[in-house]
C-alpha atoms as a PDB file:
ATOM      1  CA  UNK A   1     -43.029  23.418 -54.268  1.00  0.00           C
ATOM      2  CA  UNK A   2     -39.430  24.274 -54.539  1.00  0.00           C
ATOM      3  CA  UNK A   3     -39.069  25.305 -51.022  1.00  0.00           C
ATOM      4  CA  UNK A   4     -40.778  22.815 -49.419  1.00  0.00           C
ATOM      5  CA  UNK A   5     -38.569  20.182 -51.892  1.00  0.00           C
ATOM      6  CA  UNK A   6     -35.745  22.062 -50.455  1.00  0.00           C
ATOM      7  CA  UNK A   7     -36.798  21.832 -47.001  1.00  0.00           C
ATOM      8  CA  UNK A   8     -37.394  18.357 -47.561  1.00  0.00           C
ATOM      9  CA  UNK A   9     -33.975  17.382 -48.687  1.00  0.00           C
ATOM     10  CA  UNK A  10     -32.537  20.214 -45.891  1.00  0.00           C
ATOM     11  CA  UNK A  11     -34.035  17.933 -43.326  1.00  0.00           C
ATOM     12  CA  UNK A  12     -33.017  14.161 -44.566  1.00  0.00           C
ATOM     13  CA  UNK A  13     -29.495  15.809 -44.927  1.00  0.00           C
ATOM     14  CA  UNK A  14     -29.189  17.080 -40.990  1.00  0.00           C
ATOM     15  CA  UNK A  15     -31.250  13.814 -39.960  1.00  0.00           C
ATOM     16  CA  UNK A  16     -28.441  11.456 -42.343  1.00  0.00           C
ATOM     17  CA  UNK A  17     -25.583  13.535 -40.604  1.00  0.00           C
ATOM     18  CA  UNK A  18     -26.480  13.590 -37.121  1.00  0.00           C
ATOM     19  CA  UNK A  19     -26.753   9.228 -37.410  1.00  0.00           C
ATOM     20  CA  UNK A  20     -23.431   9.407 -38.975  1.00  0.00           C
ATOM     21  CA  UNK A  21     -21.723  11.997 -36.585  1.00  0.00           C
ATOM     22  CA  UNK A  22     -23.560  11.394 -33.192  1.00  0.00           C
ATOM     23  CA  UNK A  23     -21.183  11.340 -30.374  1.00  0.00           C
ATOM     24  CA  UNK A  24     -21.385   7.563 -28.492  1.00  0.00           C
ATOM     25  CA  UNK A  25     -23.113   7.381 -25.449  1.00  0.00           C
ATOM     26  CA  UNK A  26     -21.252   9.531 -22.353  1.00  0.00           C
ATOM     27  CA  UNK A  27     -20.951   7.150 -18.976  1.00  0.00           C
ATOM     28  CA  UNK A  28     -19.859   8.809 -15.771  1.00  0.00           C
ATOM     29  CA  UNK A  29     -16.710   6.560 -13.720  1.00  0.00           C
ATOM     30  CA  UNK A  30     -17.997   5.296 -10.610  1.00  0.00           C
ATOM     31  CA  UNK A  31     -15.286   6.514  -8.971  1.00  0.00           C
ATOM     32  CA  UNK A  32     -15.502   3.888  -5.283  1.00  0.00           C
ATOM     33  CA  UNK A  33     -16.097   0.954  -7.902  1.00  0.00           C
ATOM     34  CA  UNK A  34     -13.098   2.038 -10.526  1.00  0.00           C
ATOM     35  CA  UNK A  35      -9.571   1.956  -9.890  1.00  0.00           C
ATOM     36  CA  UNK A  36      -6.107   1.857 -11.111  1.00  0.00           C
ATOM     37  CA  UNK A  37      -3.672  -0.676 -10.021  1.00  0.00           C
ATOM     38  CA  UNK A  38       0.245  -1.622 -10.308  1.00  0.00           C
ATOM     39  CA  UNK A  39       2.344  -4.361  -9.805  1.00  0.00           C
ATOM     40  CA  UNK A  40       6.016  -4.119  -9.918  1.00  0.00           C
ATOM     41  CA  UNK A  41       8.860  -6.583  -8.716  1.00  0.00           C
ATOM     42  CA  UNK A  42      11.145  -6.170  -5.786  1.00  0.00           C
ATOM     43  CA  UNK A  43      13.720  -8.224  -5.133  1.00  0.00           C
ATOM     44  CA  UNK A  44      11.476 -11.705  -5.195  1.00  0.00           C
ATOM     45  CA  UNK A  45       8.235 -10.273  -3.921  1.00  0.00           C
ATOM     46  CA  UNK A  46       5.472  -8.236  -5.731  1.00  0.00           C
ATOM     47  CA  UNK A  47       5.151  -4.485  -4.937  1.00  0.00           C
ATOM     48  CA  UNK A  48       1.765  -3.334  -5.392  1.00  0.00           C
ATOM     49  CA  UNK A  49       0.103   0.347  -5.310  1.00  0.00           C
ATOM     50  CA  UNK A  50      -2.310   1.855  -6.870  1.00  0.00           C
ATOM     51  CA  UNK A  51      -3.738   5.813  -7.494  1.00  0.00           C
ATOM     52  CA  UNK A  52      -6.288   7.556  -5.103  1.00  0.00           C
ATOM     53  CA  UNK A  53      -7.318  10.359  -7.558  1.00  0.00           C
ATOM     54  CA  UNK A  54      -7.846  10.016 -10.860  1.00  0.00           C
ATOM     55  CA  UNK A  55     -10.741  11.256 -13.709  1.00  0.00           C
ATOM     56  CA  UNK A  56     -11.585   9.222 -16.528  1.00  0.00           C
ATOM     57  CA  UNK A  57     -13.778  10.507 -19.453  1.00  0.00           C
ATOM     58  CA  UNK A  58     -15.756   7.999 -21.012  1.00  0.00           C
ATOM     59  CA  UNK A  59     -17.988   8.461 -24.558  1.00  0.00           C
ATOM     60  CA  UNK A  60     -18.749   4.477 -25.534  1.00  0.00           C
ATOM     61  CA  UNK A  61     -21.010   2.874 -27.877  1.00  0.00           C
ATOM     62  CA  UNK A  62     -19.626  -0.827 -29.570  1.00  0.00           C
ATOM     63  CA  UNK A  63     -21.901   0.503 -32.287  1.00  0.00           C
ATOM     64  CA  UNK A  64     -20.520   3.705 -32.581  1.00  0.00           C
ATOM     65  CA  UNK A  65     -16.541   2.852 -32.288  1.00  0.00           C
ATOM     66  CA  UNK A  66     -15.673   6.167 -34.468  1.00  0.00           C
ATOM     67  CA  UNK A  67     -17.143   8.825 -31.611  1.00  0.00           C
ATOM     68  CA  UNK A  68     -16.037   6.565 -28.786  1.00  0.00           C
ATOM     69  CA  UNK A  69     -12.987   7.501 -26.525  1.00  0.00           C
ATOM     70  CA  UNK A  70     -11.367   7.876 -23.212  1.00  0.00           C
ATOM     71  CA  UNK A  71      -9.449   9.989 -21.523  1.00  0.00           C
ATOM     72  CA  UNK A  72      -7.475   9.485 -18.304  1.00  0.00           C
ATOM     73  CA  UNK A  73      -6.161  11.724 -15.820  1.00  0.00           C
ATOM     74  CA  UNK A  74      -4.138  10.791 -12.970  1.00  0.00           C
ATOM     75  CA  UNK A  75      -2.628  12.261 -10.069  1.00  0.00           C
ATOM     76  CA  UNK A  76       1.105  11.316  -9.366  1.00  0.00           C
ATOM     77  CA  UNK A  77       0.551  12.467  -5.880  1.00  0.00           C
ATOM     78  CA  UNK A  78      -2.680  10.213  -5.162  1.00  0.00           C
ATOM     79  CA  UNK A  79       0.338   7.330  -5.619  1.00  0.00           C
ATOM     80  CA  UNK A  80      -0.576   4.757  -2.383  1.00  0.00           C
ATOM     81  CA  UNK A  81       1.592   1.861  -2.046  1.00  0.00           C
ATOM     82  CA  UNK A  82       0.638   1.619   1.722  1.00  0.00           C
ATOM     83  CA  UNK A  83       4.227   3.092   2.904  1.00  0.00           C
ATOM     84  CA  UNK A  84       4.333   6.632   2.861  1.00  0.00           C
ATOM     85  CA  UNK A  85       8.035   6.589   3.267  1.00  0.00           C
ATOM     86  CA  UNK A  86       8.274   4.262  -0.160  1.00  0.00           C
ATOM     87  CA  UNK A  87       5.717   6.701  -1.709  1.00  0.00           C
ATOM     88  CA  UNK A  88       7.601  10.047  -0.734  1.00  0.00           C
ATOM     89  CA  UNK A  89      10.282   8.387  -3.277  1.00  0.00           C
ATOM     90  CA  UNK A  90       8.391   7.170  -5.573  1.00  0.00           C
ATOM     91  CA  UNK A  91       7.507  10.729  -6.433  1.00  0.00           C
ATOM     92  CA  UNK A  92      10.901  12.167  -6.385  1.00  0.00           C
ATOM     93  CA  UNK A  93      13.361  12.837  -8.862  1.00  0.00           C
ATOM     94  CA  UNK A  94      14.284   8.928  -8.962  1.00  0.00           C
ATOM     95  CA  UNK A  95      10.791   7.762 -10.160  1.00  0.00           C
ATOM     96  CA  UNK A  96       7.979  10.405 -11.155  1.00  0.00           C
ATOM     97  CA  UNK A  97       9.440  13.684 -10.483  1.00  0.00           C
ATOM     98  CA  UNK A  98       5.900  15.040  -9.702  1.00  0.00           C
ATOM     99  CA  UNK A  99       7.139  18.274  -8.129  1.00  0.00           C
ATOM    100  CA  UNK A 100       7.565  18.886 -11.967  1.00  0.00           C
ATOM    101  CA  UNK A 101       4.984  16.492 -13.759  1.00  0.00           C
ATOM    102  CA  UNK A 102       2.306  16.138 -11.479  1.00  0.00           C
ATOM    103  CA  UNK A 103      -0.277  14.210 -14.237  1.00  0.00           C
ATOM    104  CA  UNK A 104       0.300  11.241 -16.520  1.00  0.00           C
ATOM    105  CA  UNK A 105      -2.586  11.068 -18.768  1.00  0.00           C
ATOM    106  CA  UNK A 106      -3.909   8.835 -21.363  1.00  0.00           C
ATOM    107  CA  UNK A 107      -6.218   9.855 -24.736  1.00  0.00           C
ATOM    108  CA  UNK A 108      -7.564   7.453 -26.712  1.00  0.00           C
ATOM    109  CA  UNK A 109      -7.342   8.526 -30.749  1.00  0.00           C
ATOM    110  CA  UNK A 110      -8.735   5.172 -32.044  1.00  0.00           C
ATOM    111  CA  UNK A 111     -10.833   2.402 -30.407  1.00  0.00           C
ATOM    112  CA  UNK A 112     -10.903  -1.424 -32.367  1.00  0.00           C
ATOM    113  CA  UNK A 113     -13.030  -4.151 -31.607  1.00  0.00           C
ATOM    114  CA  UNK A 114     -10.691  -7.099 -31.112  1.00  0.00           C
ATOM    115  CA  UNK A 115     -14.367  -9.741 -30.479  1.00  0.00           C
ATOM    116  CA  UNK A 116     -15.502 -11.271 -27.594  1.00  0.00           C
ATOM    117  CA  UNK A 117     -16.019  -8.112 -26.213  1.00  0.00           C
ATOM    118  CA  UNK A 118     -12.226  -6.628 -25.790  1.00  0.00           C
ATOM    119  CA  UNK A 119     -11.309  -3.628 -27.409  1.00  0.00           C
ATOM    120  CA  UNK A 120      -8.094  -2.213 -28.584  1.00  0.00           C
ATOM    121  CA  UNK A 121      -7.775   1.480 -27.035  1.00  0.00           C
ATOM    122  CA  UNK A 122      -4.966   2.986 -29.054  1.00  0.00           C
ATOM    123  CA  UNK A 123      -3.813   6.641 -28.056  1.00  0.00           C
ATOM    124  CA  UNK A 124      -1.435   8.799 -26.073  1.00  0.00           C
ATOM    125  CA  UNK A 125       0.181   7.832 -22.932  1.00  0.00           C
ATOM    126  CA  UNK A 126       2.223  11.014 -21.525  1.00  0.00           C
ATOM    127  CA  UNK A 127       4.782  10.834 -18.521  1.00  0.00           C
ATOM    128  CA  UNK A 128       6.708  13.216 -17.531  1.00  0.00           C
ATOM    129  CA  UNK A 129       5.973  15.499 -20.327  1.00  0.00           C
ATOM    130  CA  UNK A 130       6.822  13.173 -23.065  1.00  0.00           C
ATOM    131  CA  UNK A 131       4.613  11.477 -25.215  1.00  0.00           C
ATOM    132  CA  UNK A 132       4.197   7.748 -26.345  1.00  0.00           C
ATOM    133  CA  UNK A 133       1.825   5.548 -28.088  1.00  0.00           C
ATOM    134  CA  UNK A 134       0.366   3.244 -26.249  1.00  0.00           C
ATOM    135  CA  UNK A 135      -2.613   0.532 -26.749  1.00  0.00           C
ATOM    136  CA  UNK A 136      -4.704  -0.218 -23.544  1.00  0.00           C
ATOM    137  CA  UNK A 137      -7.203  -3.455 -24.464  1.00  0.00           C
ATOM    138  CA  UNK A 138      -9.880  -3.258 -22.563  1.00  0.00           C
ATOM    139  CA  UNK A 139     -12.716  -5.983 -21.953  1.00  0.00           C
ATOM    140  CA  UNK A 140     -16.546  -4.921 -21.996  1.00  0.00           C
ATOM    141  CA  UNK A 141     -17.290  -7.075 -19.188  1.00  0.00           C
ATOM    142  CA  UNK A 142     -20.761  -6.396 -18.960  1.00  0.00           C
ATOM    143  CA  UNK A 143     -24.234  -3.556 -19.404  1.00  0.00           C
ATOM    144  CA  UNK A 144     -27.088  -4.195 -16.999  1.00  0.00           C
ATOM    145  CA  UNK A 145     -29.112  -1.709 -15.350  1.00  0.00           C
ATOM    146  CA  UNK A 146     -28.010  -0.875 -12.139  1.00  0.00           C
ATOM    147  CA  UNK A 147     -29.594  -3.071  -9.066  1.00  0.00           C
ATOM    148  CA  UNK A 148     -29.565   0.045  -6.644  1.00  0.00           C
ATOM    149  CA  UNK A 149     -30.033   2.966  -9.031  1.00  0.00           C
ATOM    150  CA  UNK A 150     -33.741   2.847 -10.872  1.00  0.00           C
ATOM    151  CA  UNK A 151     -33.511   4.443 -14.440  1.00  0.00           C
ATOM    152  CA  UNK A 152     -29.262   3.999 -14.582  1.00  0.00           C
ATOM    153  CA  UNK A 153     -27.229   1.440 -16.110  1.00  0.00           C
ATOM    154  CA  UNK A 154     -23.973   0.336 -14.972  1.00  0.00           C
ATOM    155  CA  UNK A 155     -21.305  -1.188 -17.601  1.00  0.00           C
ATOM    156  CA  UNK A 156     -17.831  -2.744 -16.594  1.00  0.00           C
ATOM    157  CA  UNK A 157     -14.236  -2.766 -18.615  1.00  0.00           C
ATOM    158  CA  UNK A 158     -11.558  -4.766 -16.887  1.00  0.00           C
ATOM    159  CA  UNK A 159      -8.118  -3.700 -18.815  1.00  0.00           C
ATOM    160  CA  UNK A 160      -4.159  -5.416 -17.857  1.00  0.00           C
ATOM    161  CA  UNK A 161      -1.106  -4.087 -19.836  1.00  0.00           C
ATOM    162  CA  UNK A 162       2.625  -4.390 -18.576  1.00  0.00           C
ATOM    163  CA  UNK A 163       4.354  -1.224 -19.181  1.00  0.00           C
ATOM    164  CA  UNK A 164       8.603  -0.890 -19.227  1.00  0.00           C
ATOM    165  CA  UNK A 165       8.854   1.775 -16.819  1.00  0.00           C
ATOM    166  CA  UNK A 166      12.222   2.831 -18.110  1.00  0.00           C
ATOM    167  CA  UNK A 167      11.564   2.467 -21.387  1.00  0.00           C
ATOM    168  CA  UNK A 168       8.672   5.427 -20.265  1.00  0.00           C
ATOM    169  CA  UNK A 169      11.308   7.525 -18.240  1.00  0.00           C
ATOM    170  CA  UNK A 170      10.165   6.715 -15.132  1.00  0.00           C
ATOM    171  CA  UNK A 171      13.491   5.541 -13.456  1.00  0.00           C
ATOM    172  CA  UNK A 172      17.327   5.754 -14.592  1.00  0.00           C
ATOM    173  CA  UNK A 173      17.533   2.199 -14.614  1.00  0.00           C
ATOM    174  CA  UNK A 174      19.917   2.554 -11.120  1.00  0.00           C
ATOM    175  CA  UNK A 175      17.417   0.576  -9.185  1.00  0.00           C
ATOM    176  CA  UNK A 176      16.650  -1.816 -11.887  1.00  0.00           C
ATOM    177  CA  UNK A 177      20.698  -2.802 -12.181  1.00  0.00           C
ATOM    178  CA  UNK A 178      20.977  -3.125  -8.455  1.00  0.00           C
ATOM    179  CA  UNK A 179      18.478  -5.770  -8.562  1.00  0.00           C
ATOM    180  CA  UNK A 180      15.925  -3.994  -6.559  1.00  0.00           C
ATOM    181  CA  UNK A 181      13.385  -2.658  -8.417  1.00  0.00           C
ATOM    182  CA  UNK A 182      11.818  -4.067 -12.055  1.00  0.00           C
ATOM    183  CA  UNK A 183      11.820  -2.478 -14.975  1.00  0.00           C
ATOM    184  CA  UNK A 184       8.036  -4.288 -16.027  1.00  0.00           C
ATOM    185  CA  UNK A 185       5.139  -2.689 -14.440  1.00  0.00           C
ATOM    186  CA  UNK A 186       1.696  -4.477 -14.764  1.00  0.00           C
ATOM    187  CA  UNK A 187      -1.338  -2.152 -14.709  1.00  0.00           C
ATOM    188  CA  UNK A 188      -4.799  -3.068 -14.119  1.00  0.00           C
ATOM    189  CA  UNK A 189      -7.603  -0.559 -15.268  1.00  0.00           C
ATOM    190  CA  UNK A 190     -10.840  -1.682 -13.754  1.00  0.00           C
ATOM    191  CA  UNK A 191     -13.847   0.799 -14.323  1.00  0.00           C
ATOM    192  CA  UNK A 192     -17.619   0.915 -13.334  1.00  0.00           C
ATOM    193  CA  UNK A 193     -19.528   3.299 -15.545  1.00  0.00           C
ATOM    194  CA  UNK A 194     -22.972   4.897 -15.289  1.00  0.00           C
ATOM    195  CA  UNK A 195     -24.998   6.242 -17.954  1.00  0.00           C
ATOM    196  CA  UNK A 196     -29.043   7.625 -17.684  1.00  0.00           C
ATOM    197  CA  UNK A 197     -31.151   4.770 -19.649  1.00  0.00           C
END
């Protein structure tokens, strides 16, 4: 009677703990439906680019904020601004150095629901080897299953932040004094993610 009192409480114990510590549900980034965007002054006009390669982790429940996260990893080289002449600098020792640092990556440590369905991604922003705190908000815009993929369900999170570039080492601030190139960079996350129902 012991033992199977014992076995009894063994199991309620590992069934309790695996409700508490679950990890959220893991989605896969549509990568040709996700990208990352910038927008940065010149002059008067807008300057805008964006990155070819990048991966993105993503572990997401709204009900399970505690195991959620995401991770980003993107390539400095993948940098497209439709000029490869303008690109070639962007990557050298003026901008991104990415002979040296060829990643900047982002990892979430804590995830807030802010309602109506944005969230406040807090975590690590590193660029060119230093790191910063940074908060990304992103909006759930939406979980449906997927029109073209029977048994899958696609989920959307739309995210703007502006970002001092300077302020993030990326840049002496020449540029920026010459009146050439902001200092404010606005980046738009906007992800398609796929998950097994």
């Amino acid at each position: 009677m012991k033992t199977l009192m014992t076995s009894i409480l063994t199991l309620l114990l590992i069934t309790s703990s695996s409700l508490v510590f679950g990890a959220a549900r893991s989605w896969e980034v549509d990568k040709a439906h996700s990208a990352i965007y910038f927008s940065v002054d010149h002059i008067f006009s807008k300057t805008r680019g964006h990155f070819n390669e990048f991966d993105i982790e993503v572990n997401f429940d709204p009900a399970q904020l505690d195991q959620s996260s995401f991770v980003f990893t993107i390539e400095v080289d993948s940098i497209d601004t439709n000029i490869t002449k303008r690109d070639k600098h962007l990557l050298s020792a003026d901008f991104f150095e990415s002979s040296k640092f060829p990643q900047i990556t982002f990892a979430s440590t804590k995830i807030t629901d802010a309602g109506n369905g944005m969230f406040d991604v807090a975590g690590t922003l590193t660029v060119k080897g230093k790191k910063y705190d940074l908060t990304l908000p992103l909006k759930l815009v939406g979980v449906t299953e997927h029109p073209a993929k029977k048994g899958t369900e696609v989920a959307g999170f739309d995210g703007t932040i502006v970002i001092d570039r300077l302020a993030h080492g990326v840049g002496t601030g020449k540029f920026y004094d010459m009146g050439v190139v902001g200092k404010e960079v606005e980046v738009l996350v906007t992800l398609e993610v796929l998950s097994n129902k």
